[in-house]
Protein backbone atom coordinates (compact mmCIF):
# COMPACT_ATOMS: atom_id res chain seq x y z
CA UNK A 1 -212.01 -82.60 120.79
CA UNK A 2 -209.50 -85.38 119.82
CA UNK A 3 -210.53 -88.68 118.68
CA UNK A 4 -210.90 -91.43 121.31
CA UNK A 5 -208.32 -93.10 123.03
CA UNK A 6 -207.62 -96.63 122.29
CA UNK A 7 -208.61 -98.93 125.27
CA UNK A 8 -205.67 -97.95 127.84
CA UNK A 9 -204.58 -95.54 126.10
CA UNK A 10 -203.76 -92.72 129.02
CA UNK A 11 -202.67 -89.18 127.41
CA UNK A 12 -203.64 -86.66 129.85
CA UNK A 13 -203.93 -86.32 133.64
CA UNK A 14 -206.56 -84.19 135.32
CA UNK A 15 -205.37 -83.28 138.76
CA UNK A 16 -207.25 -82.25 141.55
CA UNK A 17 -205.72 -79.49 143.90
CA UNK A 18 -207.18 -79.39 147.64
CA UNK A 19 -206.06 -82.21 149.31
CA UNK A 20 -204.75 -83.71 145.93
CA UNK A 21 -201.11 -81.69 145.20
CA UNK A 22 -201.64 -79.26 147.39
CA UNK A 23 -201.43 -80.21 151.09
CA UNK A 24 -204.21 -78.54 153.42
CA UNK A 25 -206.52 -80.74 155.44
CA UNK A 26 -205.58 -79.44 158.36
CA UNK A 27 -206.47 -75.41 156.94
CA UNK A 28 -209.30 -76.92 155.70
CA UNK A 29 -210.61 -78.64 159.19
CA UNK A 30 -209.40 -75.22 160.43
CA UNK A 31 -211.84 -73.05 157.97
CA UNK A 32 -214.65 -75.10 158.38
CA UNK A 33 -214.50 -74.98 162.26
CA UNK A 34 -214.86 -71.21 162.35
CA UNK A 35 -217.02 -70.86 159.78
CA UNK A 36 -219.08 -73.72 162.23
CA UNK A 37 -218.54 -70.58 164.97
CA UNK A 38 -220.85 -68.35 163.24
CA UNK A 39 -223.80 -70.63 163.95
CA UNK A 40 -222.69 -71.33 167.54
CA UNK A 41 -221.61 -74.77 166.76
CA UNK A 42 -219.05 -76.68 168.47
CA UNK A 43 -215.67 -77.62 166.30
CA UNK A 44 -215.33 -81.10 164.91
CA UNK A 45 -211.71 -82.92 164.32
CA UNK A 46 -210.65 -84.58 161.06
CA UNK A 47 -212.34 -87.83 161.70
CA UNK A 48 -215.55 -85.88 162.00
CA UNK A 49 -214.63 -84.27 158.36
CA UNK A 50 -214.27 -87.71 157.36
CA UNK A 51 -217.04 -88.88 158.36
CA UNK A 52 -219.37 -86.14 157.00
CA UNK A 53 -217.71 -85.07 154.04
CA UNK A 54 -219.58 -84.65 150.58
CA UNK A 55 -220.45 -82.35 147.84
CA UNK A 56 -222.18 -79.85 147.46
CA UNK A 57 -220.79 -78.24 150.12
CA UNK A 58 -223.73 -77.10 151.54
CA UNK A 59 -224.87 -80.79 152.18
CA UNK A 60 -222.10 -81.34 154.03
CA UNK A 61 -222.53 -78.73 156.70
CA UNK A 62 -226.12 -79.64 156.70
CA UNK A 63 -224.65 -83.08 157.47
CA UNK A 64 -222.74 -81.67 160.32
CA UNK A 65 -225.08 -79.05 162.27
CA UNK A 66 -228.33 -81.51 161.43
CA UNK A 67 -230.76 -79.49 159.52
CA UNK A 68 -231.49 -77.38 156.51
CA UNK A 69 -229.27 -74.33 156.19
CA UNK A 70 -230.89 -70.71 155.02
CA UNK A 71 -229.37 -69.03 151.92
CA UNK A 72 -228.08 -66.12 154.15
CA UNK A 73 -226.83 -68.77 156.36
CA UNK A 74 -224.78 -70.68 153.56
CA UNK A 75 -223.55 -67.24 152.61
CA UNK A 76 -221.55 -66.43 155.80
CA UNK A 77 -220.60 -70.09 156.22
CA UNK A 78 -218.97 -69.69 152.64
CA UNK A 79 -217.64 -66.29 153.20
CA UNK A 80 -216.23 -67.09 156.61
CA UNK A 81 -214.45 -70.39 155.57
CA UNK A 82 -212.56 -68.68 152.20
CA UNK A 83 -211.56 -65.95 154.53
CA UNK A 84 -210.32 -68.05 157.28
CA UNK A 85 -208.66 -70.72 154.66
CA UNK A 86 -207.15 -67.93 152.42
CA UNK A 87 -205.29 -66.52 155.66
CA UNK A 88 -203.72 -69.85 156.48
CA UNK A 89 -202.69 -70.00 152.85
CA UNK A 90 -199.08 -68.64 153.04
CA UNK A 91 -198.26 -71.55 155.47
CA UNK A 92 -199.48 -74.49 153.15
CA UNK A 93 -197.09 -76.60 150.90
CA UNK A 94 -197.61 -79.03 147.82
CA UNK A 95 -197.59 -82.48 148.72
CA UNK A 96 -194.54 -84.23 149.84
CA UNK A 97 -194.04 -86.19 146.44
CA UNK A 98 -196.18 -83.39 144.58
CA UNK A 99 -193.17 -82.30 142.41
CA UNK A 100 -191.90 -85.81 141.49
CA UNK A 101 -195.48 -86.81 140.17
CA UNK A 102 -195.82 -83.59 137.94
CA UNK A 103 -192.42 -84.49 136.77
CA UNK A 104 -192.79 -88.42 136.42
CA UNK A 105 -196.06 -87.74 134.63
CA UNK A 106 -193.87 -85.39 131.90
CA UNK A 107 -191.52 -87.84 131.40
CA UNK A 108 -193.74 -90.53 130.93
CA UNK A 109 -195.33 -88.70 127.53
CA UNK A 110 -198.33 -87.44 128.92
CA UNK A 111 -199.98 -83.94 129.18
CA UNK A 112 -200.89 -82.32 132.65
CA UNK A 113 -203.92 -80.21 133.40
CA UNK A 114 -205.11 -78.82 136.70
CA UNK A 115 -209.07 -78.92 138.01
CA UNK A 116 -210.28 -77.28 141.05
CA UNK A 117 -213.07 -76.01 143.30
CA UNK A 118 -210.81 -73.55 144.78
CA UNK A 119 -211.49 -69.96 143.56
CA UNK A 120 -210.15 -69.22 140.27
CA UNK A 121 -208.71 -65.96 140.93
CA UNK A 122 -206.76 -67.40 144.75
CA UNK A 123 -205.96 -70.48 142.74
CA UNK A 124 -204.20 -69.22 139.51
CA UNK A 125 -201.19 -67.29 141.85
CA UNK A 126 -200.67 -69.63 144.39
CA UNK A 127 -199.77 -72.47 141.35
CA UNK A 128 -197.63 -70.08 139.78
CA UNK A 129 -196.01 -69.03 143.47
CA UNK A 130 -195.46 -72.66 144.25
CA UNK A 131 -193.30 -72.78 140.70
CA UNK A 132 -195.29 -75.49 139.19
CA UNK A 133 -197.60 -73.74 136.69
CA UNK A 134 -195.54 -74.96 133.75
CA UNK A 135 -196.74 -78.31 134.18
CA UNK A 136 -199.73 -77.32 133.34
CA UNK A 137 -201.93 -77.46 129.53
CA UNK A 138 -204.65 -75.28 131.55
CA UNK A 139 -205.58 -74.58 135.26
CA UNK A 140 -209.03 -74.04 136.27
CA UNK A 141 -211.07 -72.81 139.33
CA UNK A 142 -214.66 -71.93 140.69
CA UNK A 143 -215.06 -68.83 138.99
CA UNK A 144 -218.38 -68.62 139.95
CA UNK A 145 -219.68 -68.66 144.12
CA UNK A 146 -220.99 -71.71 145.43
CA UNK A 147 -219.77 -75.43 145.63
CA UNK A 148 -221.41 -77.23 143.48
CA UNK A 149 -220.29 -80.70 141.77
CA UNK A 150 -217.33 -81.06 139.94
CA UNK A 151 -218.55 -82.79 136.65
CA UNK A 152 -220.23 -79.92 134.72
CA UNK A 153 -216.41 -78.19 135.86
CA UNK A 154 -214.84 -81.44 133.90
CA UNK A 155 -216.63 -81.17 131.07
CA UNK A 156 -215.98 -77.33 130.50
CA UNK A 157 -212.06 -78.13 131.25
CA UNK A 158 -211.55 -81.20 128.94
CA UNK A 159 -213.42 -79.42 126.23
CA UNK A 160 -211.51 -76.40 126.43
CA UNK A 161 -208.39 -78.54 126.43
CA UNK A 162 -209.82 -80.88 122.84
CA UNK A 163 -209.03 -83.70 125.02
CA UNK A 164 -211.43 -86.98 124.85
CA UNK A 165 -212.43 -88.16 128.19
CA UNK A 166 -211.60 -91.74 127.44
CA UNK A 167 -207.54 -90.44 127.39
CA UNK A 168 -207.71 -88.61 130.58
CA UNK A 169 -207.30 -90.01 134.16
CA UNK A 170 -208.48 -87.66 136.88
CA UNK A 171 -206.60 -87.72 140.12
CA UNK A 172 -208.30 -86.60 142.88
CA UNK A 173 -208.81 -87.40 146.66
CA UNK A 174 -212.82 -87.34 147.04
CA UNK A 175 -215.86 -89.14 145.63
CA UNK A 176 -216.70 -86.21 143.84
CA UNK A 177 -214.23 -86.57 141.99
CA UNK A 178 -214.66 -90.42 140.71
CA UNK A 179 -218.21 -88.83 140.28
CA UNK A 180 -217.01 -85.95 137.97
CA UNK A 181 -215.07 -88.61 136.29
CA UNK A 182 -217.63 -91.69 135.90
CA UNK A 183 -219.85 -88.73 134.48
CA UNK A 184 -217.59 -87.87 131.44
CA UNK A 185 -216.43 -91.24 130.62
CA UNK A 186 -212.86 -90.53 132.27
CA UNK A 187 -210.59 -92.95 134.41
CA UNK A 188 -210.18 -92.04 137.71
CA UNK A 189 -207.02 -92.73 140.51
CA UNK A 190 -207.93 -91.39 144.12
CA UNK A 191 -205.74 -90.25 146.35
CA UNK A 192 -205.82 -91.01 150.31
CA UNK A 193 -205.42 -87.39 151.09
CA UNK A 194 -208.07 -87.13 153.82
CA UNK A 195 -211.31 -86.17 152.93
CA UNK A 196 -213.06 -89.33 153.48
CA UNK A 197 -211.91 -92.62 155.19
CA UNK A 198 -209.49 -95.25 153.24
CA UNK A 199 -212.27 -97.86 153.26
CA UNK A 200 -214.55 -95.55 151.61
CA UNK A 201 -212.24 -94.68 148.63
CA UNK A 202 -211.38 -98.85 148.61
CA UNK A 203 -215.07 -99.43 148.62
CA UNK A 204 -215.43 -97.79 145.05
CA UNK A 205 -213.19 -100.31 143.34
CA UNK A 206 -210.72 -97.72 141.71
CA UNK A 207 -207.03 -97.79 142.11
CA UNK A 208 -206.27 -96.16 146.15
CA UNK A 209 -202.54 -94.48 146.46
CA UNK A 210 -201.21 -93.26 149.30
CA UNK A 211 -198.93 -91.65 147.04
CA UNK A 212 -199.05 -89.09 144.10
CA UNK A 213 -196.07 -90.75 142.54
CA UNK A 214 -197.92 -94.12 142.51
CA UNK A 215 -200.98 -92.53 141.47
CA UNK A 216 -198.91 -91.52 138.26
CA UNK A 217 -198.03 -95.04 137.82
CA UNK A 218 -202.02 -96.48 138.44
CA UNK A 219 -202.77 -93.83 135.75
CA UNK A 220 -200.49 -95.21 133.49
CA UNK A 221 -199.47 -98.66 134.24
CA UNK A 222 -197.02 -100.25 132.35
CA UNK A 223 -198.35 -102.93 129.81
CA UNK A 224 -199.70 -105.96 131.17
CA UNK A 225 -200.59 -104.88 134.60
CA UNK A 226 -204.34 -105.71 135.49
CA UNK A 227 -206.60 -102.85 135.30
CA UNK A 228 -208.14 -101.55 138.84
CA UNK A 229 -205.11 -102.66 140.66
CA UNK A 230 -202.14 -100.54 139.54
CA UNK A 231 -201.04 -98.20 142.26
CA UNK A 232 -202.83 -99.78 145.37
CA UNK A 233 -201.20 -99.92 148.15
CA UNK A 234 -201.48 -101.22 152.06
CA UNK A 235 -203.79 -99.42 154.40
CA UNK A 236 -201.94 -97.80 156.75
């Protein structure tokens, strides 16, 4: 792995896809509700996914029906959302200033990686489908079932890369990812991209975009600016 960064010294972005560059709450409300069907429960709206959205996964349904779920339980749920989600697939688009970010963060000097808890082998040909995929040092999925955390995922992925945690900002749109981040010893820029309320992201204390573009420029502020502000913008 390379030698530490010196204190601000960003190199490398981690992005996060779902939710993050590539634009699919609404697939993703959509997924969960029928896999929801399978245990005769009733669909909830965004605000709901808001409100009871964490990882691992399975917590979170647990959150939502209101008791334990059985391993062959957890198995359909899983099965049933990835089917359901990878049919709406075709329909979905990168974020509206998805592009422009990837290409700000080239031209400001630094290197570009891609993280995700979207299935390796789904993931790997949509990015290169969507034309971005030469952005990218190294794009990794979930090669393995479940959904898990993310950290053990960031470790793995920085290693692989020889990049030092203490250069890399992660960009992502959930706590789990400021988690995954925190854990390594990596910055961290979150996104407003819908999987939890704004106040909740605010609450942590890290830089809150409702851009991608601006979360390029918290990653990497320009000299002078005061750390854990750069990037923040009104709530809408």
């Amino acid at each position: 792995m390379s030698s530490p960064a010196a204190d601000g010294d960003v190199r490398h972005l981690v992005w996060d896809w779902n939710g993050t560059l590539f634009d699919d709450q609404v697939a993703t409300v959509a997924a969960v509700n029928d896999a929801l069907a399978g245990l005769g429960v009733p669909p909830i709206d965004a605000d709901a996914y808001r409100d009871h959205y964490t990882r691992p996964v399975q917590r979170f349904y647990e959150r939502v029906v209101g008791h334990p779920i059985a391993p062959e339980q957890w198995r359909m749920l899983d099965d049933t959302y990835h089917h359901s989600y990878r049919g709406q697939v075709e329909r979905l688009a990168l974020a509206d200033d998805a592009l422009a970010a990837l290409r700000a963060a080239a031209a400001a000097g630094l290197t570009q990686s891609l993280l995700s808890m979207w299935r390796h082998r789904d993931l790997v040909p949509l990015v290169e489908r969507l034309g971005i995929g030469g952005f990218f040092a190294r794009v990794d999925g979930l090669r393995v079932p479940g959904g898990a955390g993310k950290a053990e995922h960031l470790v793995a992925h920085l290693e692989a890369l020889r990049v030092d945690a203490a250069a890399a900002v992660l960009v992502g749109d959930a706590l789990d990812d400021l988690e995954a981040a925190r854990a390594v010893g990596a910055r961290c820029v979150l996104y407003d991209g819908g999987s939890h309320h704004r106040r909740v992201l605010e609450a942590t204390g890290v830089p809150v975009v409702d851009t991608l573009t601006a979360a390029v420029a918290a990653a990497a502020p320009p000299p002078g600016r005061r750390p854990g502000t750069a990037g923040r913008t009104p709530a809408r």
